[in-house]
Protein backbone atom coordinates (compact mmCIF):
# COMPACT_ATOMS: atom_id res chain seq x y z
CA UNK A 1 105.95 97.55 103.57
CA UNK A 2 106.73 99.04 100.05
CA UNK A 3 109.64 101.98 100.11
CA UNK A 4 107.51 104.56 98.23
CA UNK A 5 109.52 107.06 96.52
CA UNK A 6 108.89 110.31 94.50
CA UNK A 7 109.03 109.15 91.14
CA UNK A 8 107.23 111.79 89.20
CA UNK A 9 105.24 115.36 89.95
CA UNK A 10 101.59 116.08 89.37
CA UNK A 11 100.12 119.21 90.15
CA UNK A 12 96.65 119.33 91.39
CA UNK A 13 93.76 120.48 89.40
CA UNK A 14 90.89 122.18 90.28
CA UNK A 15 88.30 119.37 91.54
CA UNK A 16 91.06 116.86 92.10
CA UNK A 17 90.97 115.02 96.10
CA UNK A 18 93.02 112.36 96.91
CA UNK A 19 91.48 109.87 95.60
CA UNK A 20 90.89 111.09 91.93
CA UNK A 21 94.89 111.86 91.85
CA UNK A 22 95.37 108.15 92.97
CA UNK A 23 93.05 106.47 90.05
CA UNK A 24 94.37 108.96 87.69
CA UNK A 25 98.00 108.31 88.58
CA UNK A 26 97.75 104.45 89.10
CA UNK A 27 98.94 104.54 92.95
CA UNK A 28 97.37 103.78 96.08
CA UNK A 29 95.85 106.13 98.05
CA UNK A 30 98.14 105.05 101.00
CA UNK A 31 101.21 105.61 98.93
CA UNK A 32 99.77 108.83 97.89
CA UNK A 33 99.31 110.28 100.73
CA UNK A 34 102.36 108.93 102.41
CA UNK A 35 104.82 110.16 100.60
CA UNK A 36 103.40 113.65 100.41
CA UNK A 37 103.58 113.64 103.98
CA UNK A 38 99.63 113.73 104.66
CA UNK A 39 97.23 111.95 106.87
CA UNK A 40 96.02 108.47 106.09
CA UNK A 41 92.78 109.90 105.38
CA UNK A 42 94.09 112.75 103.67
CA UNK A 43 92.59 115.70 105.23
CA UNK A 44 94.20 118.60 104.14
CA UNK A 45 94.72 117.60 100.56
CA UNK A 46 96.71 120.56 99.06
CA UNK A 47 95.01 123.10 96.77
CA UNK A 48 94.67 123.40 92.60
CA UNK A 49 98.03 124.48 91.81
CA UNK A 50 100.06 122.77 94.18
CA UNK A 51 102.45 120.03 92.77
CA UNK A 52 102.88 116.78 94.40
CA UNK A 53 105.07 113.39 94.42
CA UNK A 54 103.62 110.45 92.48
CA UNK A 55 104.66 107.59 94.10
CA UNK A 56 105.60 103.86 92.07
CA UNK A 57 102.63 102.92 90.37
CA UNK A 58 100.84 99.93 90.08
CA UNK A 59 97.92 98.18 88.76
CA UNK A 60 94.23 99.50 91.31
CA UNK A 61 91.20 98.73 92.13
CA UNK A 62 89.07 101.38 93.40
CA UNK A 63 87.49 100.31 97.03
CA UNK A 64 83.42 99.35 96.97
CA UNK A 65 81.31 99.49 99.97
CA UNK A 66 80.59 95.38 99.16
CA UNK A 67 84.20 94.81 98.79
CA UNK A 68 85.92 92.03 100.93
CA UNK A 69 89.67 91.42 100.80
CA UNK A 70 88.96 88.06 99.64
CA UNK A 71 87.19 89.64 96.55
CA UNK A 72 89.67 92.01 95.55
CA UNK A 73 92.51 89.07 95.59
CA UNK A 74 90.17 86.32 94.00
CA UNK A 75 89.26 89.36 91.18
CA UNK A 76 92.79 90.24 90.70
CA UNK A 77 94.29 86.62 91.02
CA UNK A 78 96.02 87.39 94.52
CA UNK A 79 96.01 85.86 97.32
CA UNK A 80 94.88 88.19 100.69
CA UNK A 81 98.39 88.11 101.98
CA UNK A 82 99.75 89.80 98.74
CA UNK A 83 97.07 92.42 98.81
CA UNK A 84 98.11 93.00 102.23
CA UNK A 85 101.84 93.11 101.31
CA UNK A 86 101.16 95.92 98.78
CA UNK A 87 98.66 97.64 100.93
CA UNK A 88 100.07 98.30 104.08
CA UNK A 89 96.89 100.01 105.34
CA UNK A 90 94.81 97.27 105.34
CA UNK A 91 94.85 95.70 108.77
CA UNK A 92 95.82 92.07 108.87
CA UNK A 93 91.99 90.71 109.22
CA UNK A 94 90.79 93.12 106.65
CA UNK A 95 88.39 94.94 108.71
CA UNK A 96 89.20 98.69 107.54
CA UNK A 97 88.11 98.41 103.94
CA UNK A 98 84.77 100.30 104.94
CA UNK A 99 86.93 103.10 105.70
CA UNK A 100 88.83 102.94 102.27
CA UNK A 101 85.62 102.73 100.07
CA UNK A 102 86.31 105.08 97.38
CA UNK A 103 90.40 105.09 97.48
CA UNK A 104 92.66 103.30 95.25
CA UNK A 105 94.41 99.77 96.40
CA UNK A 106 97.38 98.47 94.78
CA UNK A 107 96.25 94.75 93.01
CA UNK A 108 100.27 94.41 91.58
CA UNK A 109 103.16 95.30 93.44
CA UNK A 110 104.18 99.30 93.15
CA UNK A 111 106.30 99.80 90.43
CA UNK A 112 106.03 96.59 88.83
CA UNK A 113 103.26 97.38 86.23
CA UNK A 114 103.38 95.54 82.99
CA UNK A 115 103.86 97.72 80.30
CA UNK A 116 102.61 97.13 77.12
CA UNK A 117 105.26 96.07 74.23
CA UNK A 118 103.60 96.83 71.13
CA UNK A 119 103.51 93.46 68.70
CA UNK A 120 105.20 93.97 65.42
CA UNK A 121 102.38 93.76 62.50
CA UNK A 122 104.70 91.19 60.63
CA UNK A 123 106.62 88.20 62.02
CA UNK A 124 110.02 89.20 61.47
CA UNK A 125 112.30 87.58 58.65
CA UNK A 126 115.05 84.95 59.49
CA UNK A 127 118.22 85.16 57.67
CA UNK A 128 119.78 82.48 56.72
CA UNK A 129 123.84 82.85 56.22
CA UNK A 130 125.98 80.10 55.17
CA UNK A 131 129.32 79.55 57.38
């Protein structure tokens, strides 16, 4: 299982759940809710005003009710045992994603998201410097 850590705050908004903080933040769910201390499902998602851990992010894919593990890994160029790796809430034959329609899955490993390097507009010049 990932170590999830607190690695930034948000504070909850007004019609934020636990879900919409997940896709907004780039987390899981699980992670989410984990390290905030609340219930899998989290119930008892603190109120607008309250501030919160953000956990490592990493790349998501929001949960459909047609989903299969198989799908999100062939979609996301995984294979089922990495999606399980960085989704420890997934039971090993993938028979719980009913339950998890609507929250975020990880589809990267947490905190290894690619960050965009911007390209430079012009290839940059070589000097040449005689020895």
């Amino acid at each position: 299982m990932p170590l999830y850590t607190c690695k930034t705050k948000y504070t909850i908004q007004p019609r934020d759940t636990c879900a919409s903080v997940s896709r907004l933040t780039s987390v899981s769910t699980f992670a989410l809710a984990y390290v905030n201390f609340l219930p899998s499902n989290c119930k008892g998602f603190p109120g607008p005003g309250t501030e919160i851990c953000v956990p490592q992010r990493c790349k998501t894919h929001t949960v459909r009710s047609s989903d299969t593990c198989a799908i999100i890994a062939q979609a996301n160029r995984l294979t089922v045992d990495q999606l399980l790796e960085y989704n420890p809430n997934i039971n090993w034959r993938c028979t719980n994603l009913r339950s998890l329609v609507n929250s975020a899955l990880c589809v990267s490993p947490p905190g290894l998201v690619a960050m965009k390097v911007p390209r430079p507009k012009t290839a940059p010049k070589l000097v040449h410097q005689d020895m």
